[in-house]
C-alpha atoms as a PDB file:
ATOM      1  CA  UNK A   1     181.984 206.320 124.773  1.00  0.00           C
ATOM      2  CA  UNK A   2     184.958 208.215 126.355  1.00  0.00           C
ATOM      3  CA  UNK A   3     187.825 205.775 126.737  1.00  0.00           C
ATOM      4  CA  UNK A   4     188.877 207.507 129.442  1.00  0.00           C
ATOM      5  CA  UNK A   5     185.285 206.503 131.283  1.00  0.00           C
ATOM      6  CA  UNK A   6     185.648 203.149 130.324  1.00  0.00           C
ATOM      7  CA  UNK A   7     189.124 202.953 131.915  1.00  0.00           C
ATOM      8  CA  UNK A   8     187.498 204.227 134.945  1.00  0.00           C
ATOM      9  CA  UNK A   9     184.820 201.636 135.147  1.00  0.00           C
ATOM     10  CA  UNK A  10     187.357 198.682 134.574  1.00  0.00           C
ATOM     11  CA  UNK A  11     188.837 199.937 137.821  1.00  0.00           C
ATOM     12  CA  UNK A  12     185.995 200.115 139.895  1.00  0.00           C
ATOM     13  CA  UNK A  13     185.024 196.105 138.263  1.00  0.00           C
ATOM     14  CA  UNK A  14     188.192 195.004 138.485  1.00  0.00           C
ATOM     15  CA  UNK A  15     190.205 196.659 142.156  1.00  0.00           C
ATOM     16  CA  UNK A  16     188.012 194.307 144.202  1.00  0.00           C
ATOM     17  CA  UNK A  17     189.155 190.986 141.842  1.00  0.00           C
ATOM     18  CA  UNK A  18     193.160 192.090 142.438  1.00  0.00           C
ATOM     19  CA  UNK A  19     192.318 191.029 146.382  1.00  0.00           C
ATOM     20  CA  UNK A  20     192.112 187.286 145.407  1.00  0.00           C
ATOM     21  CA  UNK A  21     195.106 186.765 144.019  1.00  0.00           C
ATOM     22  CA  UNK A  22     196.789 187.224 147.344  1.00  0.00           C
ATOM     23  CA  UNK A  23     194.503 185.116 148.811  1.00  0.00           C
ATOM     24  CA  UNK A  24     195.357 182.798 151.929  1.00  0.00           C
ATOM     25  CA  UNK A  25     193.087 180.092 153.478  1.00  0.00           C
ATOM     26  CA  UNK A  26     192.258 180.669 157.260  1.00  0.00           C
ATOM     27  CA  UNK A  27     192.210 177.028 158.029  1.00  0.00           C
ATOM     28  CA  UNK A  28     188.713 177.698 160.069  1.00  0.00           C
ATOM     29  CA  UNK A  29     191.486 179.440 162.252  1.00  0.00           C
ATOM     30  CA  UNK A  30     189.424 183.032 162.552  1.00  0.00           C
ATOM     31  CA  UNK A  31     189.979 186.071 160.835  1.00  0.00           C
ATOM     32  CA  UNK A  32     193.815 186.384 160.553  1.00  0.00           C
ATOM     33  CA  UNK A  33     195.571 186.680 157.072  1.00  0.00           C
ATOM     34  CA  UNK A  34     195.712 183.085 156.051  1.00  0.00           C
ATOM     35  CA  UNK A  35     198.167 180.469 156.461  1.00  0.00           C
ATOM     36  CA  UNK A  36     201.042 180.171 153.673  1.00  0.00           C
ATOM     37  CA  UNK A  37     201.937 177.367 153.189  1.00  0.00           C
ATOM     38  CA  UNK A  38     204.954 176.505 155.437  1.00  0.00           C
ATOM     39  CA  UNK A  39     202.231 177.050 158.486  1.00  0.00           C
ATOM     40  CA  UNK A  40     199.313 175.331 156.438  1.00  0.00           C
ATOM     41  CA  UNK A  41     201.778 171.917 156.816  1.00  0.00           C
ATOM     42  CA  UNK A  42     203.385 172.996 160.663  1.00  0.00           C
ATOM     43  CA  UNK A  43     199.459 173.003 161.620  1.00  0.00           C
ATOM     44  CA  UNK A  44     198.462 169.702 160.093  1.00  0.00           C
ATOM     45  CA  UNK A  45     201.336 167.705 160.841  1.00  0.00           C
ATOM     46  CA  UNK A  46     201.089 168.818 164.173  1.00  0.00           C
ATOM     47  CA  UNK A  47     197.703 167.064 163.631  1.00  0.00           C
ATOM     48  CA  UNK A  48     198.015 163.258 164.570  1.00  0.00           C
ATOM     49  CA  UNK A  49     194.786 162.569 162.528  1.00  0.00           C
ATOM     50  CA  UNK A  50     195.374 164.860 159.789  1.00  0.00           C
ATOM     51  CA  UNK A  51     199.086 163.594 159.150  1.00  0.00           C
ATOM     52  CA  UNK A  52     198.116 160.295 159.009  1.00  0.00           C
ATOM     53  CA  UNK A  53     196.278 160.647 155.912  1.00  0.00           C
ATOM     54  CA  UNK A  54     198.936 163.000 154.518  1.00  0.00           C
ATOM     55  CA  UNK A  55     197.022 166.008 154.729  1.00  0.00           C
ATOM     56  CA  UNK A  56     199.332 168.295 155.266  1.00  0.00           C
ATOM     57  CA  UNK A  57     200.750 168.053 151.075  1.00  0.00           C
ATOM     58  CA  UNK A  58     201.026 171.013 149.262  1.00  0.00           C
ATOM     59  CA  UNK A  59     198.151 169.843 146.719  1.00  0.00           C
ATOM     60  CA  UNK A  60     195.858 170.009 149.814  1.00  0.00           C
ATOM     61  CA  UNK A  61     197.116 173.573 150.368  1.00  0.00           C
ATOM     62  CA  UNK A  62     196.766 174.266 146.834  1.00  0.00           C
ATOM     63  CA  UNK A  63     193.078 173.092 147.048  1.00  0.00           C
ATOM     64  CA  UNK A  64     192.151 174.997 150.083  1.00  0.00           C
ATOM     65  CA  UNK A  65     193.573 178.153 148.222  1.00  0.00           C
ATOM     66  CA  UNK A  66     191.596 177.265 145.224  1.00  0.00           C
ATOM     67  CA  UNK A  67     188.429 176.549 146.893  1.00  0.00           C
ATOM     68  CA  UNK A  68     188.130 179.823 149.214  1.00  0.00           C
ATOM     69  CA  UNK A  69     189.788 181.750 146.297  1.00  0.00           C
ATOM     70  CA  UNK A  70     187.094 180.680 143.780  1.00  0.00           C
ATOM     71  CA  UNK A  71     184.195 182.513 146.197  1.00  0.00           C
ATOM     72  CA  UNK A  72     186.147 185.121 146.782  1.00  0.00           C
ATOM     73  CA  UNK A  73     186.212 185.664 143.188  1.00  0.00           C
ATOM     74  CA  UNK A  74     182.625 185.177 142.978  1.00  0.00           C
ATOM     75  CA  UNK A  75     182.004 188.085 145.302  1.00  0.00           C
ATOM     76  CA  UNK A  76     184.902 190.456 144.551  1.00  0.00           C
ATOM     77  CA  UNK A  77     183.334 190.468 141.313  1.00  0.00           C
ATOM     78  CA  UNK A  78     179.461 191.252 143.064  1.00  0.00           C
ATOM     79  CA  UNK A  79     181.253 194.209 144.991  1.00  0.00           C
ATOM     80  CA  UNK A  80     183.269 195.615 141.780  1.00  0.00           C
ATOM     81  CA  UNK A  81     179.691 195.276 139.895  1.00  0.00           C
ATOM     82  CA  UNK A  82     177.592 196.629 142.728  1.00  0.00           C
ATOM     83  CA  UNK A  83     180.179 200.184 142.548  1.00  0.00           C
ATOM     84  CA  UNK A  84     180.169 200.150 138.961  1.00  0.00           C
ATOM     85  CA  UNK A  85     176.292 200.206 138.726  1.00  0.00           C
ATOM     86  CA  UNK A  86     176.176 202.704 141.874  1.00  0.00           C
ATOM     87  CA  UNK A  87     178.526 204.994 139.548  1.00  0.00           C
ATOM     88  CA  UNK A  88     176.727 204.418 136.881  1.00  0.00           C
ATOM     89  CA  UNK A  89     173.920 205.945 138.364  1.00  0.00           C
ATOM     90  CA  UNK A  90     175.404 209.101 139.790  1.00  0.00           C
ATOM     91  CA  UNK A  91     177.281 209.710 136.085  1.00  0.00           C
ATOM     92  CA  UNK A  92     174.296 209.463 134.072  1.00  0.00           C
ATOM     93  CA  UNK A  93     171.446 210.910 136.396  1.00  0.00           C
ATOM     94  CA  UNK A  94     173.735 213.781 138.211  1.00  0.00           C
ATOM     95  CA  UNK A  95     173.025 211.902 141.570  1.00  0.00           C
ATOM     96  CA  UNK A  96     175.559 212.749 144.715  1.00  0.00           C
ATOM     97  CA  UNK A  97     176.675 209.707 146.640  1.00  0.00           C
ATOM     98  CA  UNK A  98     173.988 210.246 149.016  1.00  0.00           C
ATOM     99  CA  UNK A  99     171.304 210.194 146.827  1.00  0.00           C
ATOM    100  CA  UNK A 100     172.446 207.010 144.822  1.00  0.00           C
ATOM    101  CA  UNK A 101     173.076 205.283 148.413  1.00  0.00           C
ATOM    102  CA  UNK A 102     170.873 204.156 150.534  1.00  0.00           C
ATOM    103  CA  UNK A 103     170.725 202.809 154.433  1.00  0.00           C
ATOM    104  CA  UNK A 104     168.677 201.903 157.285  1.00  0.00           C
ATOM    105  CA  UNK A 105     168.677 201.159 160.798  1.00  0.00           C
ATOM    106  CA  UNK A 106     167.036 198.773 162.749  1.00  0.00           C
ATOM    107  CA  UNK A 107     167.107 197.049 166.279  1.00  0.00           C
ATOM    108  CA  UNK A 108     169.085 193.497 166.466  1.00  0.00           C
ATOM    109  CA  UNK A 109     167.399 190.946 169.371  1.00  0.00           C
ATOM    110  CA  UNK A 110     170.255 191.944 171.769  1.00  0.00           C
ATOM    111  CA  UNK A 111     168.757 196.081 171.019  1.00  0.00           C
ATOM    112  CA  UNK A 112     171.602 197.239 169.290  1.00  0.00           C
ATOM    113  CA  UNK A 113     171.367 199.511 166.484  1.00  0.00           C
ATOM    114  CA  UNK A 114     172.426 198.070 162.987  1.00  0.00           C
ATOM    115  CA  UNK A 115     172.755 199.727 159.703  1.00  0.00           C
ATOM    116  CA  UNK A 116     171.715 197.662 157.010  1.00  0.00           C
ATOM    117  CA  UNK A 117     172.944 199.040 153.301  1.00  0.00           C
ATOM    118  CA  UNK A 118     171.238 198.286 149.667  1.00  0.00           C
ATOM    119  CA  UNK A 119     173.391 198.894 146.425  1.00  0.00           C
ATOM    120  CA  UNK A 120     172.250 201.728 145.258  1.00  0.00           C
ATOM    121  CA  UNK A 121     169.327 204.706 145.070  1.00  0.00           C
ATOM    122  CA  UNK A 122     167.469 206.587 142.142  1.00  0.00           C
ATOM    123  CA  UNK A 123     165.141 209.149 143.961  1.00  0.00           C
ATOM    124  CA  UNK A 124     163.189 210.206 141.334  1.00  0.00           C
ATOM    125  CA  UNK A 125     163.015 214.273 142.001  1.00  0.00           C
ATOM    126  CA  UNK A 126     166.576 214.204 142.697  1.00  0.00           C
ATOM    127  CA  UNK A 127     167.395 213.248 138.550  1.00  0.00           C
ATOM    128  CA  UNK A 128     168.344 216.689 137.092  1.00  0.00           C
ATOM    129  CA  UNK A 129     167.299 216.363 133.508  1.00  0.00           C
ATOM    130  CA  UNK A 130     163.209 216.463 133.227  1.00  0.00           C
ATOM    131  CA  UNK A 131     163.018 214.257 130.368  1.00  0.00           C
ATOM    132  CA  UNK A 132     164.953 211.400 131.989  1.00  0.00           C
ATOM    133  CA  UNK A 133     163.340 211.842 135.383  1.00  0.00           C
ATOM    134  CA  UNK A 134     159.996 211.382 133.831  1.00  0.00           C
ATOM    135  CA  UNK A 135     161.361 208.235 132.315  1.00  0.00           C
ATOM    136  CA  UNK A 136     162.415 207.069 135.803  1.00  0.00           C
ATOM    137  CA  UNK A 137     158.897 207.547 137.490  1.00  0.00           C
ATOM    138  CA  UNK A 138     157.408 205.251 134.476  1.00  0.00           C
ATOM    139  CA  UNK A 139     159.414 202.915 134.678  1.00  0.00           C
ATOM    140  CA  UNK A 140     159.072 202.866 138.622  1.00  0.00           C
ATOM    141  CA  UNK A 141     155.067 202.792 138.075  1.00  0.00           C
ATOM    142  CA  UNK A 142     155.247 200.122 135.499  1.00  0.00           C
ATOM    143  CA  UNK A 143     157.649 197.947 137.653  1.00  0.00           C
ATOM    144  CA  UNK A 144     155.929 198.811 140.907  1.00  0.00           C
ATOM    145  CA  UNK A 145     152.329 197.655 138.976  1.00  0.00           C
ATOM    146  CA  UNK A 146     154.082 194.240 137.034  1.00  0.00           C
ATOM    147  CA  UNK A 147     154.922 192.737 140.299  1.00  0.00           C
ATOM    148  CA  UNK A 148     151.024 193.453 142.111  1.00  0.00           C
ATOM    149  CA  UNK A 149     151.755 196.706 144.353  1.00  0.00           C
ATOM    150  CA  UNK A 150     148.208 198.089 144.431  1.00  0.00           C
ATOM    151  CA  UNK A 151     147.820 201.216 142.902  1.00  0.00           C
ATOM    152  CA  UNK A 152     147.446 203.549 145.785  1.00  0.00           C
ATOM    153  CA  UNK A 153     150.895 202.048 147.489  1.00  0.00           C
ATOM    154  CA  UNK A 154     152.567 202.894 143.716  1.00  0.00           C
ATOM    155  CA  UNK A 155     150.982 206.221 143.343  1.00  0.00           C
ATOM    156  CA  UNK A 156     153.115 206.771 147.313  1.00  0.00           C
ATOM    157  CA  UNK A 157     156.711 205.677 145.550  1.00  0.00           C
ATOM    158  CA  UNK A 158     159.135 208.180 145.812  1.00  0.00           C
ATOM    159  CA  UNK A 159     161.781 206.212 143.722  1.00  0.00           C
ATOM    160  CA  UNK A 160     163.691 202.793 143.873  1.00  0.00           C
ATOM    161  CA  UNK A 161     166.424 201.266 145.828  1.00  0.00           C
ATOM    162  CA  UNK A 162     168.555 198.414 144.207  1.00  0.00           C
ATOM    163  CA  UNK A 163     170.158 195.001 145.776  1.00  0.00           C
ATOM    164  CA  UNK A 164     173.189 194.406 142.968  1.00  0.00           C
ATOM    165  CA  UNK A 165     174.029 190.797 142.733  1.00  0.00           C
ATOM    166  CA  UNK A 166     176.806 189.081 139.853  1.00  0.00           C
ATOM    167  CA  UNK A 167     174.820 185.986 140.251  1.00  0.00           C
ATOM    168  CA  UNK A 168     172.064 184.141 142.858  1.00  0.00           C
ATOM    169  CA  UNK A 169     173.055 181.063 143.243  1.00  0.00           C
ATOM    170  CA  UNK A 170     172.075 180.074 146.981  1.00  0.00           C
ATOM    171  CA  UNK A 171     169.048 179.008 147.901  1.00  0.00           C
ATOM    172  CA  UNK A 172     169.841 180.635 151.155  1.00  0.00           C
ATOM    173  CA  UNK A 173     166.480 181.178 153.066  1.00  0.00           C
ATOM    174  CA  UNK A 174     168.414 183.142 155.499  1.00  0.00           C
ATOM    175  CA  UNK A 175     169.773 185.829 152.552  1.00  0.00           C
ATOM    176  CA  UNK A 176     165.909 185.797 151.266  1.00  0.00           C
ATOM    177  CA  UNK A 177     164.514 186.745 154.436  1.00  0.00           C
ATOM    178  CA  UNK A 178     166.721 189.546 154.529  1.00  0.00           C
ATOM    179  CA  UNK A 179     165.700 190.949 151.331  1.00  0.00           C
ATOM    180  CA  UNK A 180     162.353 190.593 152.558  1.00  0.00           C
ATOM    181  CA  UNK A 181     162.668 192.881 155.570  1.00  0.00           C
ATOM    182  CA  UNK A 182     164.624 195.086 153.501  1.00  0.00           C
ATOM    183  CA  UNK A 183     161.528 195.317 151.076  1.00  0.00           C
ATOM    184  CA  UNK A 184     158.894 195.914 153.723  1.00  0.00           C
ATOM    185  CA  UNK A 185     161.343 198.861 155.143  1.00  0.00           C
ATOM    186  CA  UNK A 186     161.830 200.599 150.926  1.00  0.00           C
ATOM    187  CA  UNK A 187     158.060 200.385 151.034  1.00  0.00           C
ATOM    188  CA  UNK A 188     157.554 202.204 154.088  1.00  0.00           C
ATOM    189  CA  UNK A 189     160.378 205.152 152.840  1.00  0.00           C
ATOM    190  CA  UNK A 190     158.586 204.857 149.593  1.00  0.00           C
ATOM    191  CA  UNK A 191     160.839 203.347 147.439  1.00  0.00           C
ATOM    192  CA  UNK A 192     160.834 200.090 145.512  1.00  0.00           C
ATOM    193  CA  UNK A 193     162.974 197.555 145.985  1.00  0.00           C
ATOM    194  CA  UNK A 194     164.556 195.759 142.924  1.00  0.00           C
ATOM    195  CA  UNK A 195     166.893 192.984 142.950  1.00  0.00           C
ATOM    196  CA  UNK A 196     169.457 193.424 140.111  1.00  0.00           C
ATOM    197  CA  UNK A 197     171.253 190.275 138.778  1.00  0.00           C
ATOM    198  CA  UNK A 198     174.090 190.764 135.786  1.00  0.00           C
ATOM    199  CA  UNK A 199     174.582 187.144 134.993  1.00  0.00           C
ATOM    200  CA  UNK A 200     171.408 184.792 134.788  1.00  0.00           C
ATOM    201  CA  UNK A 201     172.514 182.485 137.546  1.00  0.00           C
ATOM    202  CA  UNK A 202     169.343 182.569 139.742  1.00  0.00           C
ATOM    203  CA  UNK A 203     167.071 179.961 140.272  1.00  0.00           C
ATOM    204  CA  UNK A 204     163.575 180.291 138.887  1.00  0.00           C
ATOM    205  CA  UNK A 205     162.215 179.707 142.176  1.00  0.00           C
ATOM    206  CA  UNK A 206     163.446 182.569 143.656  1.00  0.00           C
ATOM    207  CA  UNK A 207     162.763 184.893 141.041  1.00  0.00           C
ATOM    208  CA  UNK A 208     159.357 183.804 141.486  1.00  0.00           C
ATOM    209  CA  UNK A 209     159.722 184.254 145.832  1.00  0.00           C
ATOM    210  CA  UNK A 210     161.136 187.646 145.230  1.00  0.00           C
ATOM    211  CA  UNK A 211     158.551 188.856 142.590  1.00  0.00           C
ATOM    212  CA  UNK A 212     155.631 187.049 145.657  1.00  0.00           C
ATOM    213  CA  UNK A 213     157.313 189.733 147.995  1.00  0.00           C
ATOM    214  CA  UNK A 214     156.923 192.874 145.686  1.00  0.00           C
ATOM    215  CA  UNK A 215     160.456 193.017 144.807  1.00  0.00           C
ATOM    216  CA  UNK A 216     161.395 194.194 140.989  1.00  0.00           C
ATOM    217  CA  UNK A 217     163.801 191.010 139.801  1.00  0.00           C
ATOM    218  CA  UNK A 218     166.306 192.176 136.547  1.00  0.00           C
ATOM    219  CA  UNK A 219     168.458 189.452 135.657  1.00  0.00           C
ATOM    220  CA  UNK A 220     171.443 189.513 132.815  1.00  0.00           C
ATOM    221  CA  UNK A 221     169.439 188.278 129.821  1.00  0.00           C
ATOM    222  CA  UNK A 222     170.394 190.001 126.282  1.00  0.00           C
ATOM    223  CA  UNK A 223     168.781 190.852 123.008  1.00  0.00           C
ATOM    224  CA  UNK A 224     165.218 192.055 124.702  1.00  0.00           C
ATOM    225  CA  UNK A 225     163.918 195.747 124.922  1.00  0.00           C
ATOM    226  CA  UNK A 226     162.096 194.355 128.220  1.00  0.00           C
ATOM    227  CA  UNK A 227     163.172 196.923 130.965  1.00  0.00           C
ATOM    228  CA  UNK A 228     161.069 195.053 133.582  1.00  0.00           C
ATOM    229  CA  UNK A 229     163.311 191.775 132.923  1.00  0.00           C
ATOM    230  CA  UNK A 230     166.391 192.560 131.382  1.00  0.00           C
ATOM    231  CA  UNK A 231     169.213 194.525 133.788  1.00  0.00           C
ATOM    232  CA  UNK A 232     170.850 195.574 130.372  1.00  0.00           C
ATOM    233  CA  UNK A 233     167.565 196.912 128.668  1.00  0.00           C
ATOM    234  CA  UNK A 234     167.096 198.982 132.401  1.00  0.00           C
ATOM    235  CA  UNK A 235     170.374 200.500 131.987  1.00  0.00           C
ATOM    236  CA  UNK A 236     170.231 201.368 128.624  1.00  0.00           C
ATOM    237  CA  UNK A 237     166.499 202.441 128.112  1.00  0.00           C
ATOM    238  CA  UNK A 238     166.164 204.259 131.604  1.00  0.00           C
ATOM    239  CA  UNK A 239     168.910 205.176 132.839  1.00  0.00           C
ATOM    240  CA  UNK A 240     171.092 206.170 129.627  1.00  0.00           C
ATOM    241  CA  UNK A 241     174.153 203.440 129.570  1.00  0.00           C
ATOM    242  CA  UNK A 242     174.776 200.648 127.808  1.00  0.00           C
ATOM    243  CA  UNK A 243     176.386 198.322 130.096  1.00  0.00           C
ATOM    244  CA  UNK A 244     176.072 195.476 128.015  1.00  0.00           C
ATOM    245  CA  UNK A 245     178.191 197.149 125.461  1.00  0.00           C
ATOM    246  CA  UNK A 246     180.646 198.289 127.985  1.00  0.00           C
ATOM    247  CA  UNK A 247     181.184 194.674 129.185  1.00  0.00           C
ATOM    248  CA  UNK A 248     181.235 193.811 125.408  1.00  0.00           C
ATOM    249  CA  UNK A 249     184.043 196.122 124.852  1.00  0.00           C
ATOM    250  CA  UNK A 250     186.105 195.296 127.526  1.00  0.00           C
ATOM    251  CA  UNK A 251     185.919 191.597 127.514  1.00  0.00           C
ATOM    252  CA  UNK A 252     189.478 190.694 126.445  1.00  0.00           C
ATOM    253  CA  UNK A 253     190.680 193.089 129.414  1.00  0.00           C
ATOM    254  CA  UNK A 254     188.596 191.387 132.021  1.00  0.00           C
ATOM    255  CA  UNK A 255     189.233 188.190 130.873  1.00  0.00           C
ATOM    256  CA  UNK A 256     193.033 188.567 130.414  1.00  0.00           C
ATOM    257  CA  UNK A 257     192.948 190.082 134.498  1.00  0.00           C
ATOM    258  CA  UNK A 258     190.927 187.465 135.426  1.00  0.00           C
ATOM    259  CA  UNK A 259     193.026 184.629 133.878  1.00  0.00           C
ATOM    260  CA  UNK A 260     195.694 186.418 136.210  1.00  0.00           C
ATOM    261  CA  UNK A 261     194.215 186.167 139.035  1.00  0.00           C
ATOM    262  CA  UNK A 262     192.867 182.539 138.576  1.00  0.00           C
ATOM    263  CA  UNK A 263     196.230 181.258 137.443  1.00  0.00           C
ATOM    264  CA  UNK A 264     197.745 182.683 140.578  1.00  0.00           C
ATOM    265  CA  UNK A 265     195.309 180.733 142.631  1.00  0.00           C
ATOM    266  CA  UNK A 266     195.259 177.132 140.744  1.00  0.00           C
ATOM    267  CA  UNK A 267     198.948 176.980 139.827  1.00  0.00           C
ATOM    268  CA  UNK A 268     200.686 175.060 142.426  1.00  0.00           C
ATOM    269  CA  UNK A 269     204.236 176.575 141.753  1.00  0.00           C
ATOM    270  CA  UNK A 270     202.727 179.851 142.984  1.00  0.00           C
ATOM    271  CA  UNK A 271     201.811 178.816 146.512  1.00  0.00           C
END
């Protein structure tokens, strides 16, 4: 693999992650920039209650920073995987942006018009190279059959559209529900819907609620051919990467940018 590719994709993974290292805690004080510290203490020792109890030391600040820099981690790291696997798709099936994105619109309670956005799009006539487009549309039969979709609903499937997740690991019914109307709307363009999870933080139970709903469920387990299970065996066996060997490759890189990033977060000399 090119090196110069694989330079690429660390971008795309790893631009999102730089945002957290200048990461400031809103205080539950809307959507400004944060507080640095200097304001973090003006607002809580100008806080009867909250100076009392000494809340306004820097290892509270520190911990704030931590806490809302540690899930901003988590999902810089979702975004940066949901571009890379978006990319992945338009390098290795000749897709256009279009055709590896996909959107809706639908009517909020008020009757506004919202656009709702999945991760990503493989229309099956739209992959250039015959051989790997029939691979596609068996794989999108054989995923569209292992989670119940009667036959004359698969034999309608035009392709399949792709929520990108680094992990699941809220029970959120809200979220669910979501993906749920988001399922019922791929089925009605003729697409399925597939969740796609790198890591293999996701609670059984939902697997199992997704899989209920006629949604495809990968998750990040290694070492199985099973295309139907494995996100890794999906990229490599149908769509023509091997992510897992990417991520393999480039460990020490992400890790040593990561480490940079945490230690700019936990380290209390740095606030």
């Amino acid at each position: 693999m090119s090196e110069d590719i694989d330079a690429a994709y660390r971008r795309i993974v790893l631009e999102p992650i730089y945002v957290c290292a200048t990461y400031r805690p809103k205080m539950g004080q809307g959507r400004g920039e944060g507080f640095e510290l200097e304001a973090f203490q003006k607002l809580y020792r100008s806080d009867p209650f909250y100076s009392w109890f000494g809340l306004d030391n820097p290892l509270m600040y520190a911990a704030h920073k931590a806490a809302g820099g540690m899930t901003s981690i988590y999902r810089q790291i979702g975004i940066g995987c949901e571009r890379l696997f978006r990319q992945i798709l338009m390098d290795q099936l000749d897709l256009s942006a279009d055709e590896a994105n996909w959107s809706y619109e639908t009517k909020t309670a008020g009757g506004k018009t919202r656009t709702l956005y999945l991760d990503g799009r493989i229309p099956i006539d739209a992959v250039k190279n015959p051989e790997r487009r029939e691979i596609v549309r068996d794989w999108v039969q054989r995923a569209a059959a292992d989670v119940g979709v009667a036959e004359p609903v698969r034999n309608t499937l035009t392709g399949v559209i792709f929520e990108v997740r680094q992990g699941y690991k809220s029970k959120d019914s809200k979220r669910q529900n979501a993906d749920i109307a988001n399922a019922a709307t791929a089925y009605v363009n003729t697409y399925l819907p597939c969740v796609s999870v790198l890591s293999n933080q996701i609670d059984g139970d939902i697997q199992t609620r997704y899989r209920m709903e006629k949604w495809g469920m990968l998750t990040g387990v290694i070492g199985t051919d099973n295309d139907l299970r494995s996100v890794y065996a999906f990229m490599q066996q149908i769509v023509g990467y091997d992510l897992a060997a990417f991520f393999e490759r480039n460990s020490e890189t992400l890790r040593a940018e990561l480490d940079r990033v945490l230690r700019s977060l936990l380290e209390v000399d740095k606030i």
